[in-house]
PDB file of N, CA and C in Angstrom:
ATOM      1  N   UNK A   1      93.762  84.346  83.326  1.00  0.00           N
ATOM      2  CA  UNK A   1      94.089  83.839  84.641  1.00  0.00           C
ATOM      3  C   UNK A   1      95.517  84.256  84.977  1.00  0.00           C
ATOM      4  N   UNK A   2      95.886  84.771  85.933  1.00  0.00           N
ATOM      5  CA  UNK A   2      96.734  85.062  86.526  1.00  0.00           C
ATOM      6  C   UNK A   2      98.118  83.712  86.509  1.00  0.00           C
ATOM      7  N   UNK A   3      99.281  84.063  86.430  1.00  0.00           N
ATOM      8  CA  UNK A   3     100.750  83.277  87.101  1.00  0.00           C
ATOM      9  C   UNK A   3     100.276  82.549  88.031  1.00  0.00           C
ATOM     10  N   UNK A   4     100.881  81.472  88.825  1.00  0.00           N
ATOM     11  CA  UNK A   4     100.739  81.269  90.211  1.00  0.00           C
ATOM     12  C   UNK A   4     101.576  81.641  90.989  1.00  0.00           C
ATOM     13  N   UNK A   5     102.948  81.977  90.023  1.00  0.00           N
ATOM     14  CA  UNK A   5     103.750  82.879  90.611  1.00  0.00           C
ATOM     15  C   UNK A   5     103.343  83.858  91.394  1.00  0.00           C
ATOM     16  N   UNK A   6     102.695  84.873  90.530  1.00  0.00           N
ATOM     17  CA  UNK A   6     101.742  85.794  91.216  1.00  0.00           C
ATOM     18  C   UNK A   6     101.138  86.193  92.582  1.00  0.00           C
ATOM     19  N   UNK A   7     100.215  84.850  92.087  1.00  0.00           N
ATOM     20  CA  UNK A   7      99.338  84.454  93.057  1.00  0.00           C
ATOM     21  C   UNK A   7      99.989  83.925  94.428  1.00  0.00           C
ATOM     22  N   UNK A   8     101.039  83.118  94.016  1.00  0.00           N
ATOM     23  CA  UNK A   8     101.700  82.902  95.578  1.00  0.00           C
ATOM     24  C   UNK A   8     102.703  84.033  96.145  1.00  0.00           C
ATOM     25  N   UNK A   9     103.155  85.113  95.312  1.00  0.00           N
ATOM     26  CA  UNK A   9     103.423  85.888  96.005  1.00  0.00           C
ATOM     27  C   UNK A   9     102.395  86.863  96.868  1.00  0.00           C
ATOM     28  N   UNK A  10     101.451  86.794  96.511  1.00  0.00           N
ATOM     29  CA  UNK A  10     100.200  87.484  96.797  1.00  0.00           C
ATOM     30  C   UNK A  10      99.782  86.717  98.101  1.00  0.00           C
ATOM     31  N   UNK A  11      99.627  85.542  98.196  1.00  0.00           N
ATOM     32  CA  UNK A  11      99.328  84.652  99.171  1.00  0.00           C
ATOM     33  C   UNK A  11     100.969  85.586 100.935  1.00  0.00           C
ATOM     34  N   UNK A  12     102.141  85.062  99.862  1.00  0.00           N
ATOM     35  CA  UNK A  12     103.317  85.139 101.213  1.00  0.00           C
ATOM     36  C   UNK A  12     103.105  86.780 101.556  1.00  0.00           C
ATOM     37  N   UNK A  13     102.738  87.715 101.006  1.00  0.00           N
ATOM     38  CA  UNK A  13     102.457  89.329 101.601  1.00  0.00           C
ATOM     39  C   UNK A  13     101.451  89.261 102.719  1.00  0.00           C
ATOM     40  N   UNK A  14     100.368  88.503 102.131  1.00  0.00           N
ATOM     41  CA  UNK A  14      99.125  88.512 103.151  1.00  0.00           C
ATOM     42  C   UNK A  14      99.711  87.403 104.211  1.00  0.00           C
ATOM     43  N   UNK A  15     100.413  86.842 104.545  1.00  0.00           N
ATOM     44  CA  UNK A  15     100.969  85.896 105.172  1.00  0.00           C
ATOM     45  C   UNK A  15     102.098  86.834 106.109  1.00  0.00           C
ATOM     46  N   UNK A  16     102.858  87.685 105.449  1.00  0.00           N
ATOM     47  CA  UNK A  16     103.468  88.351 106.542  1.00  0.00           C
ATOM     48  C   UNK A  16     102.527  89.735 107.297  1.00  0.00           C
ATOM     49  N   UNK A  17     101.915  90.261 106.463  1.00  0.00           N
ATOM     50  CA  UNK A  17     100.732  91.155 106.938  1.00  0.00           C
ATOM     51  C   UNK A  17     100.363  90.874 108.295  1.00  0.00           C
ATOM     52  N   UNK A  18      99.771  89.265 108.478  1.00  0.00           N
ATOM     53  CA  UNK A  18      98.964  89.092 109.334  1.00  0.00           C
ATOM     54  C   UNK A  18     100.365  88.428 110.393  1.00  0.00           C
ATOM     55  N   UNK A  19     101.413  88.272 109.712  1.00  0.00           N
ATOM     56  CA  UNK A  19     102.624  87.811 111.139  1.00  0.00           C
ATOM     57  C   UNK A  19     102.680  89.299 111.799  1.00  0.00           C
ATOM     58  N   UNK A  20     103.408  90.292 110.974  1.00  0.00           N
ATOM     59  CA  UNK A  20     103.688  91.540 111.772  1.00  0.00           C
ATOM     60  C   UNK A  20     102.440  92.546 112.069  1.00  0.00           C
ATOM     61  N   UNK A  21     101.194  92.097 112.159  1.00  0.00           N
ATOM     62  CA  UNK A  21      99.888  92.625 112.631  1.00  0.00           C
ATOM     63  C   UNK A  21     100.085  93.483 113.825  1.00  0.00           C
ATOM     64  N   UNK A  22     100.211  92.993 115.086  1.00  0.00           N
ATOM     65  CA  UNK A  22     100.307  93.057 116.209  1.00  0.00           C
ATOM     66  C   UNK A  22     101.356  93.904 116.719  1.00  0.00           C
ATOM     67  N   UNK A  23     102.717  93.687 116.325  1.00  0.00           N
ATOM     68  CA  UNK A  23     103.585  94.191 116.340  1.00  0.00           C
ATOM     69  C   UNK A  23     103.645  95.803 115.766  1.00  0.00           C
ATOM     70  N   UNK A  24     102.958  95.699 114.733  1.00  0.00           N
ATOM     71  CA  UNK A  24     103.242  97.158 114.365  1.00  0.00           C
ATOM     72  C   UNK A  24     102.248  97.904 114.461  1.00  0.00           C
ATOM     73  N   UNK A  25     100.807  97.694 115.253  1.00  0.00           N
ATOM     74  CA  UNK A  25      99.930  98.634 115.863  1.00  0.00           C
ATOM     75  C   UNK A  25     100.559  98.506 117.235  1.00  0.00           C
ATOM     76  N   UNK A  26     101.287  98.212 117.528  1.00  0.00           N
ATOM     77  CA  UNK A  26     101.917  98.272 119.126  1.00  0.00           C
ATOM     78  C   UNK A  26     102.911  99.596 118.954  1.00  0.00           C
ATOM     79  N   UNK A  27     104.238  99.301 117.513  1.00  0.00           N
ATOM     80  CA  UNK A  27     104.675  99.987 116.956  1.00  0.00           C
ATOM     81  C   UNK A  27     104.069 101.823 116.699  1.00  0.00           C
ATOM     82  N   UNK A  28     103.050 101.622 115.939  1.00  0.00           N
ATOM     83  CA  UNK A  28     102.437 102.648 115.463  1.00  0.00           C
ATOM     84  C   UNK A  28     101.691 103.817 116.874  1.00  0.00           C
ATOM     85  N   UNK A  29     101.073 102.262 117.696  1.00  0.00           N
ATOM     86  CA  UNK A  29     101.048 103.483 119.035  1.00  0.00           C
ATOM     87  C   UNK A  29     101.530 103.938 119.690  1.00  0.00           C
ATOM     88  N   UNK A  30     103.022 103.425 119.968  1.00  0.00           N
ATOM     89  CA  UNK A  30     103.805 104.025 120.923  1.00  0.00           C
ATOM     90  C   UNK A  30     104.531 105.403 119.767  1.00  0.00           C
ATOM     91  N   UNK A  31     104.770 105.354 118.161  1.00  0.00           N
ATOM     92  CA  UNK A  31     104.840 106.287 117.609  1.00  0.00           C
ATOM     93  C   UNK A  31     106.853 106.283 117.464  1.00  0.00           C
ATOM     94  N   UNK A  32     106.675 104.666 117.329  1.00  0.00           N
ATOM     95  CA  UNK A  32     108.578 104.657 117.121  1.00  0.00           C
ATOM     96  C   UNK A  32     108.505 104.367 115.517  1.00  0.00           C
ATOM     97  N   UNK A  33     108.725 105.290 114.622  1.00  0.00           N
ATOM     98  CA  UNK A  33     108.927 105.528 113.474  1.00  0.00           C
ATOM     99  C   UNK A  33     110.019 104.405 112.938  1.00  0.00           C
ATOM    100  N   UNK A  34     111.083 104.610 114.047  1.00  0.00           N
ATOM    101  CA  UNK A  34     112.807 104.069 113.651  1.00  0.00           C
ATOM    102  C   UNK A  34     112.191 101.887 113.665  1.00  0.00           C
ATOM    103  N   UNK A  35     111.216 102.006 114.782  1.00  0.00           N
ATOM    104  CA  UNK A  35     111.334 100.399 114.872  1.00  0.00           C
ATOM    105  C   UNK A  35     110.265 100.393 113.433  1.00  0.00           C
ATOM    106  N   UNK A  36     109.529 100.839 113.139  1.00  0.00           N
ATOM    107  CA  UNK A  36     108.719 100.676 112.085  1.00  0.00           C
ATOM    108  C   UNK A  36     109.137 100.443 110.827  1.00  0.00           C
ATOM    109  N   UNK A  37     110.350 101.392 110.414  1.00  0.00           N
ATOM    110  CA  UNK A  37     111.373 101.209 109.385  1.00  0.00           C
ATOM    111  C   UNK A  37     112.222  99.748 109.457  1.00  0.00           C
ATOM    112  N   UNK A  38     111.976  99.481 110.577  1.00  0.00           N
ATOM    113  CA  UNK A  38     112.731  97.976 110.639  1.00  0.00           C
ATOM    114  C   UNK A  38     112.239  96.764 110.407  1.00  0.00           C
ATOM    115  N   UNK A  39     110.569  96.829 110.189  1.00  0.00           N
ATOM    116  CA  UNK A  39     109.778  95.898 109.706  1.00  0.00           C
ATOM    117  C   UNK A  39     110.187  95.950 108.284  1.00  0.00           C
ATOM    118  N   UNK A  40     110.171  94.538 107.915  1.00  0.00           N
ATOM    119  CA  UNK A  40     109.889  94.347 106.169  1.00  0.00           C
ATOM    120  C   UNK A  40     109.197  94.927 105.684  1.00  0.00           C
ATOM    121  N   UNK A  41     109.539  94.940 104.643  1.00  0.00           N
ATOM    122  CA  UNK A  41     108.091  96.444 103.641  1.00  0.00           C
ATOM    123  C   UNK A  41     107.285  95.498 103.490  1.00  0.00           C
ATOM    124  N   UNK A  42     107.009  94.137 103.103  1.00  0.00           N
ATOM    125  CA  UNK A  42     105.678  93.342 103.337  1.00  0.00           C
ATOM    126  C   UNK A  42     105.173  93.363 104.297  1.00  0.00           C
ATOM    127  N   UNK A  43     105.350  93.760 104.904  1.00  0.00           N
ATOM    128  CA  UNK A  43     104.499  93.769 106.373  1.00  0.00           C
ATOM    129  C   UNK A  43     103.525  95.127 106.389  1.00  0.00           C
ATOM    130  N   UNK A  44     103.590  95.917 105.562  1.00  0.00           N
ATOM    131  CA  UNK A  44     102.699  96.865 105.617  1.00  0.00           C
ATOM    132  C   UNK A  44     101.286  96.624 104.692  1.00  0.00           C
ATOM    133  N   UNK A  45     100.096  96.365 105.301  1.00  0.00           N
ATOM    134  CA  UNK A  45      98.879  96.290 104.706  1.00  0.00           C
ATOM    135  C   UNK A  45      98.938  96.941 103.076  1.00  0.00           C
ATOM    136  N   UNK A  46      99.217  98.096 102.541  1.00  0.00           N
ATOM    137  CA  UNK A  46      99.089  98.810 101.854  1.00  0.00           C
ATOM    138  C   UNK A  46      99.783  98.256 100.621  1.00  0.00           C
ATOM    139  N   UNK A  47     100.858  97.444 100.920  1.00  0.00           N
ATOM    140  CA  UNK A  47     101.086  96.561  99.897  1.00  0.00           C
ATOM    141  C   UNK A  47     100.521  95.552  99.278  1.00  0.00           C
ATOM    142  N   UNK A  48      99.023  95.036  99.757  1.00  0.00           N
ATOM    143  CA  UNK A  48      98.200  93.972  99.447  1.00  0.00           C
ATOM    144  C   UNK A  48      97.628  94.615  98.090  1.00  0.00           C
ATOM    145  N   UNK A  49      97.199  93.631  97.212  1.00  0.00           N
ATOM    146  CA  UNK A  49      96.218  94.045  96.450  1.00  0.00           C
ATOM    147  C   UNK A  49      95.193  92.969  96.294  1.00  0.00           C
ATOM    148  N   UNK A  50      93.892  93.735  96.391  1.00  0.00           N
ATOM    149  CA  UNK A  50      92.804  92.416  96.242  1.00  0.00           C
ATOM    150  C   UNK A  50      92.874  91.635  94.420  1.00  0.00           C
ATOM    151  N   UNK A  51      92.563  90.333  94.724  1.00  0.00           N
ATOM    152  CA  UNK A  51      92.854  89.544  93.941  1.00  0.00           C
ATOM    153  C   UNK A  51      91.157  88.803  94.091  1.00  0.00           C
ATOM    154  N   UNK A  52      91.231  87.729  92.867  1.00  0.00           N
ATOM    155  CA  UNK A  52      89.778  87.335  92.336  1.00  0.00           C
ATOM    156  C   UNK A  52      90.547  85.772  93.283  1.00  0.00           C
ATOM    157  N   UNK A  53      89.490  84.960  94.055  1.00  0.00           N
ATOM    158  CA  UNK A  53      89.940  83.984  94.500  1.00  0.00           C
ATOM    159  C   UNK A  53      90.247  82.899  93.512  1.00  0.00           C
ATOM    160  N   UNK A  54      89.074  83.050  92.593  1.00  0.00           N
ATOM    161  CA  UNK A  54      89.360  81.847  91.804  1.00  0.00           C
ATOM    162  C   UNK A  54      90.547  82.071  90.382  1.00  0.00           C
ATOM    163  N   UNK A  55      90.354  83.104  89.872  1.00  0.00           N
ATOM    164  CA  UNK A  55      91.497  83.280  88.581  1.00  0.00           C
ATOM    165  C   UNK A  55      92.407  83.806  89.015  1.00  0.00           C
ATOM    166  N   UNK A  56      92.692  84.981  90.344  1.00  0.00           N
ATOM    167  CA  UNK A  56      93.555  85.594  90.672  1.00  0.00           C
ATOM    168  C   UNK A  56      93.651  87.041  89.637  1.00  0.00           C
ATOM    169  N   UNK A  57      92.571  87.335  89.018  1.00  0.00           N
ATOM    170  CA  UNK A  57      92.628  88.636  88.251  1.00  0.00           C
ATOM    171  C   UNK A  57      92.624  89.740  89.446  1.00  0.00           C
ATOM    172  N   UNK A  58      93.073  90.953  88.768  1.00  0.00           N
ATOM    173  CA  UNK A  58      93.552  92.008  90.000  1.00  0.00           C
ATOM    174  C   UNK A  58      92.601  93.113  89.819  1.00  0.00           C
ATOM    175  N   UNK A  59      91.424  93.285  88.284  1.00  0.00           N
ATOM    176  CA  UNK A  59      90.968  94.497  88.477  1.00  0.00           C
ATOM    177  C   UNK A  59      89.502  93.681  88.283  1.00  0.00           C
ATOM    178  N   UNK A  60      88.718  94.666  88.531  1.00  0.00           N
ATOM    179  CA  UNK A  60      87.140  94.523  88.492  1.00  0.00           C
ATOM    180  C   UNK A  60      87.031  93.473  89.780  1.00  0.00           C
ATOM    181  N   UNK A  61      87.661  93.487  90.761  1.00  0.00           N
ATOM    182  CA  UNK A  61      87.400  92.622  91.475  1.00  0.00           C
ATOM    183  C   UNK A  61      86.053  93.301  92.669  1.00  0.00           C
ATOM    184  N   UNK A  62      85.598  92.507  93.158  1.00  0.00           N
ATOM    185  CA  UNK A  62      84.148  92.593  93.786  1.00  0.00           C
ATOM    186  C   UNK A  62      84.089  92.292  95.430  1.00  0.00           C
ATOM    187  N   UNK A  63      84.305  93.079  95.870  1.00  0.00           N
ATOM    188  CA  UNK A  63      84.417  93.044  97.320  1.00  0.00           C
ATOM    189  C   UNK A  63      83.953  92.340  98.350  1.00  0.00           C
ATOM    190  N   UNK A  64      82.458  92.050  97.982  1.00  0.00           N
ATOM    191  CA  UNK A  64      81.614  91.183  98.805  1.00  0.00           C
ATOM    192  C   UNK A  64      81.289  89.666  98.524  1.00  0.00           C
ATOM    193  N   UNK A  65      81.880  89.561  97.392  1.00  0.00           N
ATOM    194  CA  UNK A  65      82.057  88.033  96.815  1.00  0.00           C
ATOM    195  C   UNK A  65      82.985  87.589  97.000  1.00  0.00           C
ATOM    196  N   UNK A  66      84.372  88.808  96.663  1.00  0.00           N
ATOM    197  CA  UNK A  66      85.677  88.074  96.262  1.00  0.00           C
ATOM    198  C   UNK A  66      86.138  87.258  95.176  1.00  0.00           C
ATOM    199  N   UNK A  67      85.074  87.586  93.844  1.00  0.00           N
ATOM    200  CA  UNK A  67      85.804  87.401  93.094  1.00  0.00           C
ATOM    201  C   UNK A  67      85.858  88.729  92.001  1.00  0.00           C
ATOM    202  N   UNK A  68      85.937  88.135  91.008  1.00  0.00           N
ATOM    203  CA  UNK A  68      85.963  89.302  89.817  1.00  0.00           C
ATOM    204  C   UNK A  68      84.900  89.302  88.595  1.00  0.00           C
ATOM    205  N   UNK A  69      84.379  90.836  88.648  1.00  0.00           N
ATOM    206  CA  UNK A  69      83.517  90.750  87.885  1.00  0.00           C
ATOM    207  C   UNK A  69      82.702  90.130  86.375  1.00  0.00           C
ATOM    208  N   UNK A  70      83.921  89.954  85.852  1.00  0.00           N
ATOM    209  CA  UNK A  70      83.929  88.475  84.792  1.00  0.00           C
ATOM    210  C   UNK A  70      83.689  87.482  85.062  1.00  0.00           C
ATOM    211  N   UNK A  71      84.451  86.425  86.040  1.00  0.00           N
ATOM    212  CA  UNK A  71      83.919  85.306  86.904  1.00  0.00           C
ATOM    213  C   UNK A  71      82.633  85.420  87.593  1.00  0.00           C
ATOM    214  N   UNK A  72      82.113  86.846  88.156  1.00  0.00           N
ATOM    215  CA  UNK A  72      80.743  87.043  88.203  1.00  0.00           C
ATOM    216  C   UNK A  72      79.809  86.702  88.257  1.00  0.00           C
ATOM    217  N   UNK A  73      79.973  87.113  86.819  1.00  0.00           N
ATOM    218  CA  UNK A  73      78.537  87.479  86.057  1.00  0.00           C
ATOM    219  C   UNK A  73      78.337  85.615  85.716  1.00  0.00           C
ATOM    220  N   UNK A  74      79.596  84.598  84.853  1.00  0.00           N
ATOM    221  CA  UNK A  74      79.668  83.631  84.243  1.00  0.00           C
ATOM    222  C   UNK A  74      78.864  83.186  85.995  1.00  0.00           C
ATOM    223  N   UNK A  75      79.110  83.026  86.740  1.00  0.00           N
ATOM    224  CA  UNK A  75      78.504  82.099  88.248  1.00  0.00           C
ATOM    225  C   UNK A  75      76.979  82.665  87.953  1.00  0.00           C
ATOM    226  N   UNK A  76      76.888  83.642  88.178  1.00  0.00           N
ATOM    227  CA  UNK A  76      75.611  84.458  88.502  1.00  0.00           C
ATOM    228  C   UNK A  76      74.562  83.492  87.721  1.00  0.00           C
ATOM    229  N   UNK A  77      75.075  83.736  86.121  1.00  0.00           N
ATOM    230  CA  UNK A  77      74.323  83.215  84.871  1.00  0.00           C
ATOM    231  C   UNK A  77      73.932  82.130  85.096  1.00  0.00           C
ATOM    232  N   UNK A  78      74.634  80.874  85.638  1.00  0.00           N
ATOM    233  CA  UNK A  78      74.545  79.472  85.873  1.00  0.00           C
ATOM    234  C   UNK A  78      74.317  79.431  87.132  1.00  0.00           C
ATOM    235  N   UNK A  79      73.875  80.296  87.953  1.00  0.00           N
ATOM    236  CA  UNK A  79      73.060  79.771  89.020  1.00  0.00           C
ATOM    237  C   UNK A  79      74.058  79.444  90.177  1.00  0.00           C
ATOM    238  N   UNK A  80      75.190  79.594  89.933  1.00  0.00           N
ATOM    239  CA  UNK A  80      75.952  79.449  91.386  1.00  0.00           C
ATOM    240  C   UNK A  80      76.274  80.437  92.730  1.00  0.00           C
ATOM    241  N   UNK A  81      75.574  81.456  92.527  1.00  0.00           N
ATOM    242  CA  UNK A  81      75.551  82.171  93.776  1.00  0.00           C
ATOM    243  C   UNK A  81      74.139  82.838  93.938  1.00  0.00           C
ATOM    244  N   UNK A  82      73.823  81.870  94.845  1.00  0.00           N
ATOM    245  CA  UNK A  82      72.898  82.238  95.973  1.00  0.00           C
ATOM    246  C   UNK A  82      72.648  83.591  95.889  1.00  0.00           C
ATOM    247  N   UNK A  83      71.552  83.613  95.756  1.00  0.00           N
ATOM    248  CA  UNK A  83      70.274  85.070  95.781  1.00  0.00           C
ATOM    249  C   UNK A  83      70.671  86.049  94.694  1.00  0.00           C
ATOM    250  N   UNK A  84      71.395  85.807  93.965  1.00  0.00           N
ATOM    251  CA  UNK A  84      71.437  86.593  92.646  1.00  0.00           C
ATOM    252  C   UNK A  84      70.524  86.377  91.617  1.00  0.00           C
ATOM    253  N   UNK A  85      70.542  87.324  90.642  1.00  0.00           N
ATOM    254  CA  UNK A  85      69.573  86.782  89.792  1.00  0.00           C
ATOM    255  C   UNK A  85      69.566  87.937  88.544  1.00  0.00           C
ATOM    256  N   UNK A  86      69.320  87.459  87.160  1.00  0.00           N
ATOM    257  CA  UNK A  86      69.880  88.316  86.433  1.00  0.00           C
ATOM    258  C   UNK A  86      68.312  89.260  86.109  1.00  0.00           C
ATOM    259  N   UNK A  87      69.058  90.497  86.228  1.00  0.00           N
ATOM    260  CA  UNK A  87      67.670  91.590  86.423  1.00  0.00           C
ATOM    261  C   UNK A  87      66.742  91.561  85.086  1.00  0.00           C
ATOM    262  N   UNK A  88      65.752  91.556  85.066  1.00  0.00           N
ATOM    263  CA  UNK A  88      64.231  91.950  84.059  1.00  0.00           C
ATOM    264  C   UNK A  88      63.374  92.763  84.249  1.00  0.00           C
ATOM    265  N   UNK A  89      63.234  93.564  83.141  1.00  0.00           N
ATOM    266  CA  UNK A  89      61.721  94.550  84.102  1.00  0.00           C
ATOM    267  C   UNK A  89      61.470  94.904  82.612  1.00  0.00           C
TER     268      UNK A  89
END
């Protein structure tokens, strides 16, 4: 499991992401480079990294769940997500 350190820095990026949203596709279309450099470097999407909601692990994470593939499989097994099901043939 992840710091919460971590994790709450992870939280305040996606927190300024979505403050300077607006601003810097306004930015980006008019094509002012100089005001763009003047945004915080958190403010650029590209600095996010997806994270597992529940442990906050950073790799094997799973896009359409949101969490991580370890946490997974353990839900899957016990029946906590809806329409999964562990394969047989």
């Amino acid at each position: 499991m992840a710091k919460e350190s971590i994790k709450a820095r992870d939280r305040k990026k996606a927190a300024c992401v979505a403050k300077y949203a607006a601003k810097r596709a306004a930015l980006k279309e008019a094509g002012d480079l100089i005001g763009l450099d003047k945004l915080p470097r958190n403010a650029s999407p590209v600095r996010l990294h997806n994270r597992c909601q529940l442990t906050g692990r950073p790799r094997g994470y799973m896009r359409k769940f949101g969490i991580n593939r370890v946490t997974f499989r353990e839900m899957a097994s016990k029946g906590l997500i809806p329409g999964v099901t562990k394969a047989s043939w």
